[in-house]
N, C-alpha and C. Protein backbone atom coordinates (compact mmCIF):
# COMPACT_ATOMS: atom_id res chain seq x y z
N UNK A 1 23.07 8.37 -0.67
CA UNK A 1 22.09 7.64 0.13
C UNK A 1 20.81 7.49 -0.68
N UNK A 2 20.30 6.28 -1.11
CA UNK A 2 19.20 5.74 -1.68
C UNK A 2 17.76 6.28 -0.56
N UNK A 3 17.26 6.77 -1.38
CA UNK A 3 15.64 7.47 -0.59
C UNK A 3 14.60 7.43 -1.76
N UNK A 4 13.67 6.68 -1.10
CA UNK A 4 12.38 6.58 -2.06
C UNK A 4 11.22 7.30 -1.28
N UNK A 5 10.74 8.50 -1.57
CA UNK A 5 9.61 9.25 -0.58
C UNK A 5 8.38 9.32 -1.60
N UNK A 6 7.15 8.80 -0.35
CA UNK A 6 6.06 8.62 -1.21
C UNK A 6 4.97 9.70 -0.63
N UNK A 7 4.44 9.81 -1.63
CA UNK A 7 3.43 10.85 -1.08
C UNK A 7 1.45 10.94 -1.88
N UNK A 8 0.72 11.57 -1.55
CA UNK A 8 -0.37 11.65 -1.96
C UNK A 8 -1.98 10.64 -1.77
N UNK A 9 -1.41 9.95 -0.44
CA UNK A 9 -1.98 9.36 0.34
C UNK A 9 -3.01 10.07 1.03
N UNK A 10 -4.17 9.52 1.21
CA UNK A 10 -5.55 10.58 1.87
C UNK A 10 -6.67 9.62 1.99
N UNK A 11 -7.37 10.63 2.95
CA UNK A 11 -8.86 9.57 3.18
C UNK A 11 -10.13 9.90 1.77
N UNK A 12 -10.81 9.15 1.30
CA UNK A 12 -11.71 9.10 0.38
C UNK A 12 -12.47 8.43 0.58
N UNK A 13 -14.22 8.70 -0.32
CA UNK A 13 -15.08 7.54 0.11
C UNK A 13 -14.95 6.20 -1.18
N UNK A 14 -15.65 5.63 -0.81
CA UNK A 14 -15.12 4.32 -1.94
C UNK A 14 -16.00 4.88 -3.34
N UNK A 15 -15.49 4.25 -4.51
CA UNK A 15 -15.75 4.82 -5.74
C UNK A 15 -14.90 5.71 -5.96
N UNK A 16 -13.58 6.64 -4.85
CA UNK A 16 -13.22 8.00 -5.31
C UNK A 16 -11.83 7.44 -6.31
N UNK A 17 -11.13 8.30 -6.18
CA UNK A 17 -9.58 7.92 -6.65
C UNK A 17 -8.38 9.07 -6.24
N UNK A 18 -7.21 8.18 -6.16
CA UNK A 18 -6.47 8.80 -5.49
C UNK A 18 -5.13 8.49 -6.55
N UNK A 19 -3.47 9.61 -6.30
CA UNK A 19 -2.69 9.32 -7.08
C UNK A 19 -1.28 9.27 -6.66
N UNK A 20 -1.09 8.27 -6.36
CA UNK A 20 0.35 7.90 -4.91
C UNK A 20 1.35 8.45 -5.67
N UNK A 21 2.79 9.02 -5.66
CA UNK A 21 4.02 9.38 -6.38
C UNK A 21 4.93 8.59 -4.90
N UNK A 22 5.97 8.46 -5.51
CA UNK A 22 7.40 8.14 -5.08
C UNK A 22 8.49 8.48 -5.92
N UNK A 23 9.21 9.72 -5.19
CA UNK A 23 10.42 10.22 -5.96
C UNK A 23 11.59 9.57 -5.04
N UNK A 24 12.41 9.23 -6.38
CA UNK A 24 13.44 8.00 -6.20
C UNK A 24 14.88 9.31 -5.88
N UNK A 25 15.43 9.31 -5.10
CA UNK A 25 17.22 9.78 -5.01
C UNK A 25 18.03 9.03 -4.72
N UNK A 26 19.48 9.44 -5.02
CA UNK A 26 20.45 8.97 -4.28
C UNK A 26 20.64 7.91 -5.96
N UNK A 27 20.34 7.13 -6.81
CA UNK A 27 20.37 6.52 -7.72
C UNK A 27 19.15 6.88 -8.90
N UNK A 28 19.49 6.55 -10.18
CA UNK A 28 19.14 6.31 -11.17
C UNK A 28 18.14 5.09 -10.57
N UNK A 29 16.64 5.39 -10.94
CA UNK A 29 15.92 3.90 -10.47
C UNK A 29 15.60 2.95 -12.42
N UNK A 30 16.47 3.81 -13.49
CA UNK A 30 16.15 2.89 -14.93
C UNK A 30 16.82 1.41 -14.37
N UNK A 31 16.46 0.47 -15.17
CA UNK A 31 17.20 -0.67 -15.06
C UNK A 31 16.49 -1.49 -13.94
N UNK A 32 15.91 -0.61 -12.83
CA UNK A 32 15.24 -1.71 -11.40
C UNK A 32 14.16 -1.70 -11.81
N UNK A 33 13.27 -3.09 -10.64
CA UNK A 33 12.14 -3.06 -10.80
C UNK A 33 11.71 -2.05 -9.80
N UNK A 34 10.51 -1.65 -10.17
CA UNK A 34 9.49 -0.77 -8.99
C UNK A 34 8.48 -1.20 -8.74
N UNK A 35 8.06 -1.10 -7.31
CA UNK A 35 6.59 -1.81 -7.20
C UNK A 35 6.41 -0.64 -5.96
N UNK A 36 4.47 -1.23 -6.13
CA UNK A 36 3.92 -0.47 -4.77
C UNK A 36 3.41 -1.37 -3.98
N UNK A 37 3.65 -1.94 -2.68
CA UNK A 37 3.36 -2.52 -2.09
C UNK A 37 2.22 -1.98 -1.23
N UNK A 38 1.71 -2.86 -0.15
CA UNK A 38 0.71 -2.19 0.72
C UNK A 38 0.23 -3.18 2.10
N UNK A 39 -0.20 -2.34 3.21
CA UNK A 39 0.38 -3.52 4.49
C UNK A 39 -1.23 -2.33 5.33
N UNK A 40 -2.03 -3.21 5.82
CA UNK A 40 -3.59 -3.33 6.46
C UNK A 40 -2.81 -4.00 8.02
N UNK A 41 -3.48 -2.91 8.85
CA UNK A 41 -3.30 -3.26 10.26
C UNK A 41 -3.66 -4.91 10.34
N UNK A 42 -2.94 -5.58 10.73
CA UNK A 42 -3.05 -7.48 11.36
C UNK A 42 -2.62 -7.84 9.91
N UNK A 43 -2.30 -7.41 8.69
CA UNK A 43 -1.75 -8.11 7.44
C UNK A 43 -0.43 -8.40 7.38
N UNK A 44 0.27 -9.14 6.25
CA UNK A 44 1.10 -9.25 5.70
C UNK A 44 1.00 -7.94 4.86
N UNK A 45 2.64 -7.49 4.54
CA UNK A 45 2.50 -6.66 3.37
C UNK A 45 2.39 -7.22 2.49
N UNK A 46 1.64 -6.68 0.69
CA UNK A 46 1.14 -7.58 0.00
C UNK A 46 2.04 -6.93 -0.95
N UNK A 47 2.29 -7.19 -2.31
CA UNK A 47 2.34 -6.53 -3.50
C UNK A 47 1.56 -6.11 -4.22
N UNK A 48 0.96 -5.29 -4.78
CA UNK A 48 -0.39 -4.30 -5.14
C UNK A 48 0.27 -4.16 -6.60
N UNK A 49 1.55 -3.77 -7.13
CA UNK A 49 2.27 -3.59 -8.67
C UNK A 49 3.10 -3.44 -8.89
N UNK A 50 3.65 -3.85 -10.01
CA UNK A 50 5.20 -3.92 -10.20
C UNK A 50 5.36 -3.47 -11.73
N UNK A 51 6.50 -2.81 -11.63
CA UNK A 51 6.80 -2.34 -13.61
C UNK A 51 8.56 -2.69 -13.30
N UNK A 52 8.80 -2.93 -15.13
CA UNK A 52 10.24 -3.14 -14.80
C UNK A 52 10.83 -2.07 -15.76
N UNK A 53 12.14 -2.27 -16.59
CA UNK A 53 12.68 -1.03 -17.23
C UNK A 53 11.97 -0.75 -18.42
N UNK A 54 11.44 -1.74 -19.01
CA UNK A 54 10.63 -1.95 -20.34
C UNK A 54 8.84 -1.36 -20.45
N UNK A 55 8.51 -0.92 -19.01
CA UNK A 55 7.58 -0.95 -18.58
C UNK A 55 6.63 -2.09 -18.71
N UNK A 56 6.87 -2.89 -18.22
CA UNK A 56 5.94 -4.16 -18.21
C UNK A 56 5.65 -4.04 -17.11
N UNK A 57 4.37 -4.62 -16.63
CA UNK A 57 3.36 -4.19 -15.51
C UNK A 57 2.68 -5.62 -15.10
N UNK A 58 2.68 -5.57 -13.55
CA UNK A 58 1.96 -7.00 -13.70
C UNK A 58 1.19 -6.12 -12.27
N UNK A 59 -0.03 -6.83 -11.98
CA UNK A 59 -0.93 -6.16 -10.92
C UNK A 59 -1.47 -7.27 -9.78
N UNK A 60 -1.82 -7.08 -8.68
CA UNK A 60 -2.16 -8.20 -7.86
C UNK A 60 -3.88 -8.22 -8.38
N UNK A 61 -4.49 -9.21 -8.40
CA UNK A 61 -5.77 -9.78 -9.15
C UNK A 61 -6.92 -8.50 -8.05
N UNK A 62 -6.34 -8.36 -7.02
CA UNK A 62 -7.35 -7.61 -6.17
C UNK A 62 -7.60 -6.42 -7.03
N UNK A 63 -6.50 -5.79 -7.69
CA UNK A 63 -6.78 -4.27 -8.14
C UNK A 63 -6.34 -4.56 -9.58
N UNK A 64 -6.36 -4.90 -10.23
CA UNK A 64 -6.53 -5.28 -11.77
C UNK A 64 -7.76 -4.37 -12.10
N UNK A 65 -7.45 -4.28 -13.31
CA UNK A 65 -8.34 -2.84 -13.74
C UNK A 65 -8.54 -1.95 -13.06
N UNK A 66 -8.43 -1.46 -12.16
CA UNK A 66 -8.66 -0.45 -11.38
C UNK A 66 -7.41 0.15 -10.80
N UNK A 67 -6.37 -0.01 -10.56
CA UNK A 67 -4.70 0.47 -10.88
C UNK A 67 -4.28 0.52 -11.71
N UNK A 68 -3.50 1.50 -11.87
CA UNK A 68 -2.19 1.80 -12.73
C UNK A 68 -0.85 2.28 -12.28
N UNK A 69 0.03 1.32 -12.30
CA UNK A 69 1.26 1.69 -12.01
C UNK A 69 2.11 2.05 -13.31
N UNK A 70 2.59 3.41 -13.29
CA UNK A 70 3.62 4.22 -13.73
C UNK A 70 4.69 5.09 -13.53
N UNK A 71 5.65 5.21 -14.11
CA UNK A 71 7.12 5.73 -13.97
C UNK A 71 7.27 6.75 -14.83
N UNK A 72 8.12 8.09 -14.61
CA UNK A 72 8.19 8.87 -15.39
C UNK A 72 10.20 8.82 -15.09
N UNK A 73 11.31 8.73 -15.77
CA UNK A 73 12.71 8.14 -15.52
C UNK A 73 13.18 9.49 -15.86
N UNK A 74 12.78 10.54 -16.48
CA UNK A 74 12.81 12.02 -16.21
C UNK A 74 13.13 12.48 -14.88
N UNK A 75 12.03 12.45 -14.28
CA UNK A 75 11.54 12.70 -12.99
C UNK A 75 11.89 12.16 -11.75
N UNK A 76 12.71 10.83 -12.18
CA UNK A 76 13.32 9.49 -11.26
C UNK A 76 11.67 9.44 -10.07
N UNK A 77 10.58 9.07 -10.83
CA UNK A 77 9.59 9.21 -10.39
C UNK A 77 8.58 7.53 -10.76
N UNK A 78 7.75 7.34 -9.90
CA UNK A 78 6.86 6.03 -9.36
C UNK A 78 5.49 6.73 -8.85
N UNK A 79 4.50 6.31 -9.88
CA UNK A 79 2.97 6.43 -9.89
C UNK A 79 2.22 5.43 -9.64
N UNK A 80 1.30 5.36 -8.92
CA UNK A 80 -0.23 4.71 -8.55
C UNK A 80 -1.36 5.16 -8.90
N UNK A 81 -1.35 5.38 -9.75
CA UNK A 81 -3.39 5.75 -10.06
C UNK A 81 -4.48 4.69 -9.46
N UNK A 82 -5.09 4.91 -8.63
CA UNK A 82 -5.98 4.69 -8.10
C UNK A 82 -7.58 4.97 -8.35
N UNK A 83 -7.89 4.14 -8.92
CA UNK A 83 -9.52 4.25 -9.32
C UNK A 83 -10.72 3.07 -8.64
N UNK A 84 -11.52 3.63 -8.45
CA UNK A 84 -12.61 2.87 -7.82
C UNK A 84 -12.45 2.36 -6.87
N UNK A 85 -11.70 3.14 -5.83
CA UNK A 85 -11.22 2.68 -4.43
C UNK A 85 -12.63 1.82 -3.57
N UNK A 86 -11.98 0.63 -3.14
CA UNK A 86 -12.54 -0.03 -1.80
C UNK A 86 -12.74 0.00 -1.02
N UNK A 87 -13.21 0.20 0.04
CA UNK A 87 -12.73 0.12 1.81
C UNK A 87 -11.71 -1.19 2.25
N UNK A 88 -11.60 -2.04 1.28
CA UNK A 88 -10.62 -3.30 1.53
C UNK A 88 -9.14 -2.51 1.38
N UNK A 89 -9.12 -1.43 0.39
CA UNK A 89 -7.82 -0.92 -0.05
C UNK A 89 -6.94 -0.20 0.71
N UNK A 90 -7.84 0.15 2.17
CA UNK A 90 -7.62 1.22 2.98
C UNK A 90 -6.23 0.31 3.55
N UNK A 91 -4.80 0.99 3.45
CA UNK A 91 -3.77 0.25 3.90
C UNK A 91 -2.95 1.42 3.76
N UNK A 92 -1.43 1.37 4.44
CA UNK A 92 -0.31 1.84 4.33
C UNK A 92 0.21 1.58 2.54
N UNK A 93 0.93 2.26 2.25
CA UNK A 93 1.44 1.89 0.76
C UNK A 93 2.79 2.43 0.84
N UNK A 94 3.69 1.44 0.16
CA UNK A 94 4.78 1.47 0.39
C UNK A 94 5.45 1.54 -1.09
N UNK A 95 6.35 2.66 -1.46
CA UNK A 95 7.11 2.25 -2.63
C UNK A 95 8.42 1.14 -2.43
N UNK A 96 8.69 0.41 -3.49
CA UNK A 96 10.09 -0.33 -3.69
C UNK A 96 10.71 -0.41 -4.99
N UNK A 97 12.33 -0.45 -4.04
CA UNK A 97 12.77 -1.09 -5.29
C UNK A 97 13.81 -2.17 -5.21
N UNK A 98 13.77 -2.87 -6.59
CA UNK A 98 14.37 -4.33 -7.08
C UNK A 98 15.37 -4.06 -7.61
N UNK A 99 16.67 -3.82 -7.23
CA UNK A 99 17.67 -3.51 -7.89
C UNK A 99 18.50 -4.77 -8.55
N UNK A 100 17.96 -5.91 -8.11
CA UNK A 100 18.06 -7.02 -8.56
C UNK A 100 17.06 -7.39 -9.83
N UNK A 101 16.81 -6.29 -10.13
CA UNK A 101 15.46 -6.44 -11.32
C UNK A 101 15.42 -6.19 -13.06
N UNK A 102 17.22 -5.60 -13.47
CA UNK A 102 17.59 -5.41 -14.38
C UNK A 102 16.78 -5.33 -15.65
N UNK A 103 16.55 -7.09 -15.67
CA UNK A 103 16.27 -7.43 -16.53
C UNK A 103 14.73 -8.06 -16.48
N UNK A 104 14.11 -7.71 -15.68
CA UNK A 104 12.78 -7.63 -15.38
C UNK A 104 12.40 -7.85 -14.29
N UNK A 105 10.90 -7.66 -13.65
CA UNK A 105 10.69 -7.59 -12.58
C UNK A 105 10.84 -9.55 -11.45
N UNK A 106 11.16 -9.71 -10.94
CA UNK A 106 11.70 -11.28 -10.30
C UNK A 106 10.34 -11.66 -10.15
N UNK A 107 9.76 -10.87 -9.32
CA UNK A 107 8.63 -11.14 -8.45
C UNK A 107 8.19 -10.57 -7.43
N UNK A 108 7.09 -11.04 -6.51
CA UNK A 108 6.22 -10.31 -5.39
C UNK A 108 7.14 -10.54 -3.69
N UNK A 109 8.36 -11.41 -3.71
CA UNK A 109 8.68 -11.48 -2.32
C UNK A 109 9.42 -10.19 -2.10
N UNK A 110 9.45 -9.96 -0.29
CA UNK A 110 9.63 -8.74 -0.20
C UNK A 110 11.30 -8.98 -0.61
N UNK A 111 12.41 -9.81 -0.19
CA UNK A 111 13.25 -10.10 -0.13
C UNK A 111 14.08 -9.72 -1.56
N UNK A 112 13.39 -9.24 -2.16
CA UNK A 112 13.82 -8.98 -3.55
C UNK A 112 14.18 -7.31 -3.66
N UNK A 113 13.17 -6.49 -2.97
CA UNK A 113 13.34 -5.32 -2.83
C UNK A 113 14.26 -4.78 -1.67
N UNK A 114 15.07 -3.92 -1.92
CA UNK A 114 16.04 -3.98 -0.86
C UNK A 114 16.06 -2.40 -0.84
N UNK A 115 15.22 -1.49 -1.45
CA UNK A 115 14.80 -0.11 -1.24
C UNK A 115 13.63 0.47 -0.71
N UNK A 116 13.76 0.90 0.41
CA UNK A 116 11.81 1.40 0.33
C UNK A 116 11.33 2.35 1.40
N UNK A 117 9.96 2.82 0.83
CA UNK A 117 9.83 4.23 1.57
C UNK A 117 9.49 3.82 2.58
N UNK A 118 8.92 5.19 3.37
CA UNK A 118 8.21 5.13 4.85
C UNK A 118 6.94 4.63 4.65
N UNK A 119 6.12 4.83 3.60
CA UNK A 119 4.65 4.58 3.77
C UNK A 119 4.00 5.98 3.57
N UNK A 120 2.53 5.71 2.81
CA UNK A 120 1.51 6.56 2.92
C UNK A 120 0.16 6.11 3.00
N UNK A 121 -0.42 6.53 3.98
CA UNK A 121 -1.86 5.91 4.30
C UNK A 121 -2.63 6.79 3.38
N UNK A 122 -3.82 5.17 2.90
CA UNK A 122 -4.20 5.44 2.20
C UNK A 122 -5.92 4.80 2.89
N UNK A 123 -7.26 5.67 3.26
CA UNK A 123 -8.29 5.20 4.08
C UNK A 123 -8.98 5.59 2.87
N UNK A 124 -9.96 4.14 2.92
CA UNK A 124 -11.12 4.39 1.54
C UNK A 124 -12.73 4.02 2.82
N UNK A 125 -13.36 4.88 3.12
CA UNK A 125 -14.72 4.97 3.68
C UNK A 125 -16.06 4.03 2.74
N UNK A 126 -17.02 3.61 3.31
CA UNK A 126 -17.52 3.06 2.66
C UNK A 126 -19.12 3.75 2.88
């Protein structure tokens, strides 16, 4: 059984930083894409980052420079570094995965990811 559990979600004031993990079971996550998504009470869920097996990284323009998404394939493990948090950022965060992503990441629709956690709230104070 495929389980992606995310964790390290917390309240902070803005400027702080925070460092999301998602440990992947049930499969090997080399070869998929991974992303961290993220979903604000009355939103759409958005895509926030994506890496593929090569580690190539693409970021949504909101958190450019100020995220980092990383993988440790040791660990069957999915990172968020979080720096210079917003009060805009304050959302649920969701790990995924693209198992349709082999050969690099497709893209931002959810329809692509067909793995994913429960969520970890993440509140940035201003």
């Amino acid at each position: 059984q495929v389980q992606l559990v995310e964790s390290g979600g917390g309240s902070v004031q803005a400027g702080g930083s925070l460092r999301l993990s998602c440990v992947v079971s049930g499969y090997t996550h080399r070869g998929y894409c991974m992303a961290w998504f993220r979903q604000a009470p009355g939103n759409e869920r958005e895509g926030v980052a994506r890496i593929n097996r090569y580690g190539g990284t693409n970021y949504a323009d909101s958190v450019k420079g100020r995220f980092t998404i990383s993988q440790d394939n040791a660990k069957n493990a999915l990172y968020l570094q979080m720096n210079i948090l917003k009060p805009e950022d304050t959302a649920t965060y969701y790990c995924a995965a693209d198992p349709g992503g082999a050969d690099g990441c497709r893209g931002w629709s959810k329809s692509y990811y067909g793995y994913w956690g429960q969520g970890t709230q993440v509140t940035v104070s201003s």
